[in-house]
Protein backbone atom coordinates (compact mmCIF):
# COMPACT_ATOMS: atom_id res chain seq x y z
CA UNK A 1 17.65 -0.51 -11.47
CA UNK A 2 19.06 -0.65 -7.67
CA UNK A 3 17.83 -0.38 -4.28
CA UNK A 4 18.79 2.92 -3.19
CA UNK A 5 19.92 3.48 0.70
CA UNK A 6 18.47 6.77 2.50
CA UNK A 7 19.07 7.23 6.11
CA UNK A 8 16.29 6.25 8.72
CA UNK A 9 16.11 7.64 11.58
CA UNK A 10 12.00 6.40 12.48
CA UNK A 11 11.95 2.54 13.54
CA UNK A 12 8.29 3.46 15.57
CA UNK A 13 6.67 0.17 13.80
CA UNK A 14 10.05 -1.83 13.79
CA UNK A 15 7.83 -4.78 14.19
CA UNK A 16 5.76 -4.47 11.05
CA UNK A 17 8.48 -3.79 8.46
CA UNK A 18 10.65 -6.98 10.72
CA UNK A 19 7.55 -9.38 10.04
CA UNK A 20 7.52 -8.51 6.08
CA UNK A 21 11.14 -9.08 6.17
CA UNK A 22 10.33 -12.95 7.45
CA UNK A 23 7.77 -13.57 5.51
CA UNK A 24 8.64 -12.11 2.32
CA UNK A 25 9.87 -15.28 -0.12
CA UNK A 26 5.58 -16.07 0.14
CA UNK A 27 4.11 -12.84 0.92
CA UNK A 28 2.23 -12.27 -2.63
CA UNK A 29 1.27 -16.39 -3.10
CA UNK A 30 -0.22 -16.03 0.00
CA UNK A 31 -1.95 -13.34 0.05
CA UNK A 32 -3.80 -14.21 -2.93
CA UNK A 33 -4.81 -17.55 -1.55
CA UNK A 34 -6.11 -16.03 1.31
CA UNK A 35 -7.93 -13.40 -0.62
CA UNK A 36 -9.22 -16.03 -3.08
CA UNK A 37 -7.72 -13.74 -5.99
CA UNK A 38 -9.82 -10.34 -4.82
CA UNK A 39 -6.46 -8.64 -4.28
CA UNK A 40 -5.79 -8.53 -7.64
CA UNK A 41 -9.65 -7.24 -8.85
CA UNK A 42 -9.32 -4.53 -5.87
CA UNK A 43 -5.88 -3.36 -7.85
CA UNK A 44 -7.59 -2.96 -11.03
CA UNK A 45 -9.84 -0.66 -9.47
CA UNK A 46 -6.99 1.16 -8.00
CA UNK A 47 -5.11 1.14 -12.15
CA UNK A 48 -8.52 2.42 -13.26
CA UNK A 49 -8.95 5.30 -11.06
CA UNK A 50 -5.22 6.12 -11.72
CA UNK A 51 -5.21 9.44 -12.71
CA UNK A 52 -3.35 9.90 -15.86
CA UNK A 53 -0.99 12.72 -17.50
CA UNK A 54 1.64 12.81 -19.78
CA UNK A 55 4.96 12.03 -18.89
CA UNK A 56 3.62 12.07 -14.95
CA UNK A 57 5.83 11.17 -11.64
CA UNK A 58 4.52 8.86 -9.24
CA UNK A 59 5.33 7.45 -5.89
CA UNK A 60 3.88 3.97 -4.30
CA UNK A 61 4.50 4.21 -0.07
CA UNK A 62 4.94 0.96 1.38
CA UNK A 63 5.38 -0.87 -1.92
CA UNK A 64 5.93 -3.84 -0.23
CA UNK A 65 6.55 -6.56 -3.54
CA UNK A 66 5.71 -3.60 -5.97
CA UNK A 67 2.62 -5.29 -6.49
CA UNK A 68 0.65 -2.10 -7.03
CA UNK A 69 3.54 -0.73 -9.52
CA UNK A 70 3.41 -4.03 -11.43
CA UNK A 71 -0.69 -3.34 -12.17
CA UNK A 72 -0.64 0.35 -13.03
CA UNK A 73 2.94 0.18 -15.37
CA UNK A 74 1.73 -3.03 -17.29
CA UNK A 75 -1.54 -0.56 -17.83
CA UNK A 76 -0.18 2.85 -18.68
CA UNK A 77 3.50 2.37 -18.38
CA UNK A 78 3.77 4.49 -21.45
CA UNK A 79 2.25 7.67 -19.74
CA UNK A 80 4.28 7.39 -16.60
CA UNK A 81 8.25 8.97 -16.72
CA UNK A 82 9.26 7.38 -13.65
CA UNK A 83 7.65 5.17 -10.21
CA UNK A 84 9.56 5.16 -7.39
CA UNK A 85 8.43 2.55 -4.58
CA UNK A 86 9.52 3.15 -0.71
CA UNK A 87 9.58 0.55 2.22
CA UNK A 88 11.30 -0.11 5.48
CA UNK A 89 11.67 -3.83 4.06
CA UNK A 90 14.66 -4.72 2.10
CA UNK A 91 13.52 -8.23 1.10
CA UNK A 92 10.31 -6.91 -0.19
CA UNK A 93 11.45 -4.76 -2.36
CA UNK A 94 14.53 -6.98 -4.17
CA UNK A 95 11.58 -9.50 -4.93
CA UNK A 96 9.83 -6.32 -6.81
CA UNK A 97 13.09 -5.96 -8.13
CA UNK A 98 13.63 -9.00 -9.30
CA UNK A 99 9.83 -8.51 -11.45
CA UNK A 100 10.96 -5.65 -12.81
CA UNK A 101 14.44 -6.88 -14.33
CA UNK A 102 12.67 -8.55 -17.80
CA UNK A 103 10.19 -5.48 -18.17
CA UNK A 104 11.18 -3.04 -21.06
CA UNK A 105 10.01 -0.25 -18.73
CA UNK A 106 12.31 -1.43 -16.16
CA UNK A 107 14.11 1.56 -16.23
CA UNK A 108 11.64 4.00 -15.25
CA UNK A 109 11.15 2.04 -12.13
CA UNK A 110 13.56 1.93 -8.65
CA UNK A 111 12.78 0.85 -5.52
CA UNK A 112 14.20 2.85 -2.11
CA UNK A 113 15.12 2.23 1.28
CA UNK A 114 12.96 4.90 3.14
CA UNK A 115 9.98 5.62 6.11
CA UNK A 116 6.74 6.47 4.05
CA UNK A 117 6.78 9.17 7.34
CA UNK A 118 9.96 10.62 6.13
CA UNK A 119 10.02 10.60 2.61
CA UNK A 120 12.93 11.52 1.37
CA UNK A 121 11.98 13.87 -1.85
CA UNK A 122 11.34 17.66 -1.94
CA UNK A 123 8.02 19.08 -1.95
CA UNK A 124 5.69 18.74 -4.65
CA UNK A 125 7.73 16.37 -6.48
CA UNK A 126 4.96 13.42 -7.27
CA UNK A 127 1.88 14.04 -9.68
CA UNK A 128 0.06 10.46 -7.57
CA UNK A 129 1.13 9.11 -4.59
CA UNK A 130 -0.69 5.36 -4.23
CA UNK A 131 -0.42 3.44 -1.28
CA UNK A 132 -2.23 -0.20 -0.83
CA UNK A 133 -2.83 -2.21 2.61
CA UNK A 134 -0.29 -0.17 4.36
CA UNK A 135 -1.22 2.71 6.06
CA UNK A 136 -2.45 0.70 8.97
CA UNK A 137 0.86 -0.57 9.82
CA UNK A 138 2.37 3.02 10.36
CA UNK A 139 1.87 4.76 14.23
CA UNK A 140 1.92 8.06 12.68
CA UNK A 141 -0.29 7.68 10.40
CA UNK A 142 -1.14 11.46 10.28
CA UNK A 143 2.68 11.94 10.06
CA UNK A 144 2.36 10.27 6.97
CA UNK A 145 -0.50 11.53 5.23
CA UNK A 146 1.07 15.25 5.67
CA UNK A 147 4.35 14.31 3.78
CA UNK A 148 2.46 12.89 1.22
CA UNK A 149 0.64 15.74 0.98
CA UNK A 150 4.17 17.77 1.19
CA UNK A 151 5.08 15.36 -2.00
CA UNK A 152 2.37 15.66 -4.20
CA UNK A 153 2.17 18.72 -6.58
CA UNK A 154 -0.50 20.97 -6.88
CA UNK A 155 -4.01 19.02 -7.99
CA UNK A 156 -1.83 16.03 -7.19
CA UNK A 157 -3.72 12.87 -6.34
CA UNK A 158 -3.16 9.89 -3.54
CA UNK A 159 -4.69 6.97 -3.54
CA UNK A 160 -4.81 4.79 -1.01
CA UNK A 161 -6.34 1.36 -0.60
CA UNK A 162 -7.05 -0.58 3.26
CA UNK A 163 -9.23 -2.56 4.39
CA UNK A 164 -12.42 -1.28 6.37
CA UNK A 165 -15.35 -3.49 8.39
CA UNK A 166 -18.44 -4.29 6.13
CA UNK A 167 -21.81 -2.59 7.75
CA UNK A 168 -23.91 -5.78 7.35
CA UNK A 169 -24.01 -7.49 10.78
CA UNK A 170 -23.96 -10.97 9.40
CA UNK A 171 -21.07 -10.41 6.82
CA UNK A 172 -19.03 -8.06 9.33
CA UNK A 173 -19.23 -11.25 11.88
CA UNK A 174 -17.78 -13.65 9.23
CA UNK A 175 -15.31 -11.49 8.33
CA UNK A 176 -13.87 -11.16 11.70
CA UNK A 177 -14.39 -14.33 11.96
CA UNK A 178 -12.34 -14.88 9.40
CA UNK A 179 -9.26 -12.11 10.01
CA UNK A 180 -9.39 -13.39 13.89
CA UNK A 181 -8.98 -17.05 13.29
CA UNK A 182 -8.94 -18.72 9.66
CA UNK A 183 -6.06 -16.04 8.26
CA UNK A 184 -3.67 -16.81 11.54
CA UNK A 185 -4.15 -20.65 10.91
CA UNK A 186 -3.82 -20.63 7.00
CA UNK A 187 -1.24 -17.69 7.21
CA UNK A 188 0.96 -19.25 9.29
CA UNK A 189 0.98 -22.83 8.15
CA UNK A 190 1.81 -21.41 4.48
CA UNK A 191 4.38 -18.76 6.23
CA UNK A 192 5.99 -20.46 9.23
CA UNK A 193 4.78 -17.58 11.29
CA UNK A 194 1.81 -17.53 12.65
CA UNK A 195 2.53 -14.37 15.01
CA UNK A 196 2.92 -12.16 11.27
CA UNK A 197 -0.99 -12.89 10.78
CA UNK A 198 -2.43 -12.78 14.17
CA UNK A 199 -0.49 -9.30 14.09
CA UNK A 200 -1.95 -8.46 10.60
CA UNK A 201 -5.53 -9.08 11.90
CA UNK A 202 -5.25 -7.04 14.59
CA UNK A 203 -4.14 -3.88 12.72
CA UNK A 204 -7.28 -4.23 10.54
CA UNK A 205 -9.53 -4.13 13.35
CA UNK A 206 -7.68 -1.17 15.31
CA UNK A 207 -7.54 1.16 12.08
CA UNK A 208 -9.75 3.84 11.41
CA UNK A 209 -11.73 3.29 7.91
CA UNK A 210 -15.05 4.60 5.91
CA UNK A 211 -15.48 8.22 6.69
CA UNK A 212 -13.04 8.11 9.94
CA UNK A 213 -10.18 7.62 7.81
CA UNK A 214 -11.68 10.20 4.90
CA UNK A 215 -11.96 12.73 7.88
CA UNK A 216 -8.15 11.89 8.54
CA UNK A 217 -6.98 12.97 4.85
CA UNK A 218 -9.84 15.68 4.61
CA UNK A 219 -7.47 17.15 7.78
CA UNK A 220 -4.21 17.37 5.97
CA UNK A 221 -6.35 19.44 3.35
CA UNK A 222 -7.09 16.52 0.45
CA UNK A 223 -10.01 16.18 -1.08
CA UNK A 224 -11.80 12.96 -0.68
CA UNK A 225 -14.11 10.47 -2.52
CA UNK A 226 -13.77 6.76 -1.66
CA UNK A 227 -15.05 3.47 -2.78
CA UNK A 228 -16.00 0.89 -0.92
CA UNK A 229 -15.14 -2.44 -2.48
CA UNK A 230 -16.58 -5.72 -2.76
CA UNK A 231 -19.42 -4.64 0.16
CA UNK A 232 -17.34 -2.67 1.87
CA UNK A 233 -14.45 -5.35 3.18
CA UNK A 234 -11.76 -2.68 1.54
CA UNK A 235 -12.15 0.63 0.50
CA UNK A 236 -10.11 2.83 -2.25
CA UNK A 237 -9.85 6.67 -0.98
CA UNK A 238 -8.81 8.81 -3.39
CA UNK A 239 -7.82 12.60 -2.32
CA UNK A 240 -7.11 15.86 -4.19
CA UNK A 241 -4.64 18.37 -3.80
């Protein structure tokens, strides 16, 4: 399994991709000590709602660590032919790598080099596209919803997973609370750089979510049902084709 190079040509969020490159070597410890392990319940409601066919081709879009390939192959590895993972971060991905080298399905995974705005497959080539906490960090996000849409075969599904603001006044308060100052101090203390986290927060609160974002993929002609998760802090959209 390699790392495969593909030309890229979009740098628009050079920033985002060059803080996951920094913080990569901690990335998943900390994120699930700053989650207090509801990352990992969120992705088994993603690897439940994966839609499943025989011998079906799947894409993950900013796969960061592969974390969301790791949950769904461990779960139906034996119904999926291949799962291809794309990010502008290099370090990221040879960590994912890395997981993947003592799997006995390691060889229907690979990791590549590419813009989830330009990705580089022909049309109609994925059966799911999945995408988790990334979206938000893309300018053109619109730009990226239509290739996936390009990607995805007919009745093909994406799933994508971000966070959203809770409607409950009191909760919505602690959780901004929470993105605006605890994650920045904790973040960057366990990091080394607390810029990455004050940067993360901010994308969460700037990012359309609930039926803003649905509206978004309901444009490019999906589909949509979502589910908020654990009152609404994250939500799991999942669209037709």
């Amino acid at each position: 399994m390699t790392i495969k190079n593909t030309a890229i040509n979009d740098y628009e969020k050079a920033l985002s991709w060059e803080i996951f490159d920094k913080i990569y070597h901690r990335y998943d410890i900390i994120n699930t000590i700053l989650s207090a392990g509801i990352l990992r319940s969120w992705r088994k409601k993603l690897v439940t709602a994966f839609p499943l066919t025989p011998n079906m081709v799947a894409l993950d879009c900013a796969t960061g660590t592969g974390e969301v390939i790791v949950s769904v192959m461990k779960n139906h590895h034996h119904s999926i032919q291949a799962y291809t993972g794309i990010d502008l971060s290099k370090n990221m991905m040879a960590i994912g790598q890395k997981r993947f080298k003592k799997m006995s399905y390691n060889n229907k995974v690979k990791f590549v080099h590419a813009s989830a705005t330009k990705i580089p497959y022909q049309d109609k080539t994925f059966d799911c596209v999945t995408m988790a906490f990334g979206i938000r960090n893309i300018v053109e996000y619109q730009t990226c919803l239509q290739d996936i849409y390009r990607v995805l075969a007919d009745q093909g599904t994406v799933m994508i997973m971000e966070f959203s603001l809770p409607s409950v006044a009191p909760l919505r308060w602690l959780y901004l609370a929470y993105f605006r100052f605890v994650l920045p101090m904790i973040g960057g203390l366990l990091s080394g750089d607390k810029k990455a986290y004050s940067y993360l927060n901010k994308t969460v609160e700037s990012f359309p979510y609930g039926e803003a974002f649905k509206k978004e993929l309901e444009k490019v002609g999906f589909k949509v049902t979502m589910k908020p998760l654990t009152f609404g802090i994250a939500t799991l959209y999942i669209g037709k084709k």
